[in-house]
Protein backbone atom coordinates (compact mmCIF):
# COMPACT_ATOMS: atom_id res chain seq x y z
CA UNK A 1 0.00 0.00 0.00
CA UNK A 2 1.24 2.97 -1.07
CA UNK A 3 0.68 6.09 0.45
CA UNK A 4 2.21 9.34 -1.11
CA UNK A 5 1.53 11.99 -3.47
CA UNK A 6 0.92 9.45 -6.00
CA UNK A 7 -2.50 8.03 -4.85
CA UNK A 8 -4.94 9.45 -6.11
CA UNK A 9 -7.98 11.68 -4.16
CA UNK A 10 -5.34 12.89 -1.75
CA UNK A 11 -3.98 16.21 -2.02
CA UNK A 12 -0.91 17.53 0.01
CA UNK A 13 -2.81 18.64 2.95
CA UNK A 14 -4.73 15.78 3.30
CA UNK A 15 -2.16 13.61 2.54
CA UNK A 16 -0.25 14.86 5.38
CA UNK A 17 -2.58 14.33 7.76
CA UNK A 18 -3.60 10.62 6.62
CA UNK A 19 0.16 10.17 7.43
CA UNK A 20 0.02 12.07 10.82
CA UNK A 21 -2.66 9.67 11.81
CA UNK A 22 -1.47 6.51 10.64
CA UNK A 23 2.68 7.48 10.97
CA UNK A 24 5.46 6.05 9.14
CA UNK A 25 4.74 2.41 9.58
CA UNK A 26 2.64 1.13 6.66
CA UNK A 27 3.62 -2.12 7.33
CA UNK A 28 0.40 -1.94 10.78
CA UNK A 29 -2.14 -2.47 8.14
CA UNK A 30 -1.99 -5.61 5.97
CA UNK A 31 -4.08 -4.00 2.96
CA UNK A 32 -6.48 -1.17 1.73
CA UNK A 33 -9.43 -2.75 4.00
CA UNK A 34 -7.30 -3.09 7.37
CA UNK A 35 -6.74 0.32 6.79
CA UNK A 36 -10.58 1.62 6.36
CA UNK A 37 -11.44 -0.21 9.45
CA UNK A 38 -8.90 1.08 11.69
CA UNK A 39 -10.30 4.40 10.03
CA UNK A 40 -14.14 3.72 10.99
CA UNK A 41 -15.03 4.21 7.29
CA UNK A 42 -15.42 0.61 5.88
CA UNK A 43 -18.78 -1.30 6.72
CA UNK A 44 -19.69 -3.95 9.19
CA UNK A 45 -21.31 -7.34 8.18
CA UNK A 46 -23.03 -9.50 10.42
CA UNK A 47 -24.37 -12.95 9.12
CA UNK A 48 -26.24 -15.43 11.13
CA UNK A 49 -28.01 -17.91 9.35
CA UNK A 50 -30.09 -16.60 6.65
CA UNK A 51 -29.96 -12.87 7.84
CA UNK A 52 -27.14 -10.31 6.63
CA UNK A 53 -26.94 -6.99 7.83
CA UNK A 54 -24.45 -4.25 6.74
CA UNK A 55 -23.97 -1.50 9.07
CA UNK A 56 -21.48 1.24 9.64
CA UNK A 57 -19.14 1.79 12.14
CA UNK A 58 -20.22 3.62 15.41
CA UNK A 59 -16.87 4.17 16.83
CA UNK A 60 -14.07 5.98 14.12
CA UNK A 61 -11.09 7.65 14.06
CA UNK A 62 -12.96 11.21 12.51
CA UNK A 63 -9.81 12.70 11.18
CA UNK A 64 -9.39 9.60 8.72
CA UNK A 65 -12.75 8.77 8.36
CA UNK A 66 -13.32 12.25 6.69
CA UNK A 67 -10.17 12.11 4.58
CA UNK A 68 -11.65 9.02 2.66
């Protein structure tokens, strides 16, 4: 995963502050999807049975959930 001012949606302010809030270490999140739950921004599904139910998160980190 990399983050810099290559991906694309992330300008240089924003940018920076994804990085503030994750740091230096991309190696914490093992893919795109670790890193939009640690954000709050990536749904929850709950299965049992026959029933599925996709919610969002309750609890986020604001500052990354608002960057994307």
């Amino acid at each position: 995963m990399a983050l810099d001012s290559q991906a694309a949606g992330l300008a240089d302010l924003t940018g920076a502050g994804v990085l503030a809030e994750i740091g230096d270490d991309r190696t914490r999140f093992a893919n795109d999807r670790a890193l939009k739950a640690y954000a709050g921004s990536g749904p929850v599904t709950r299965a049992s049975g026959k029933s599925i139910a996709i919610t969002h998160r309750r609890i986020n980190n604001d500052r990354l959930a608002a960057a994307g």
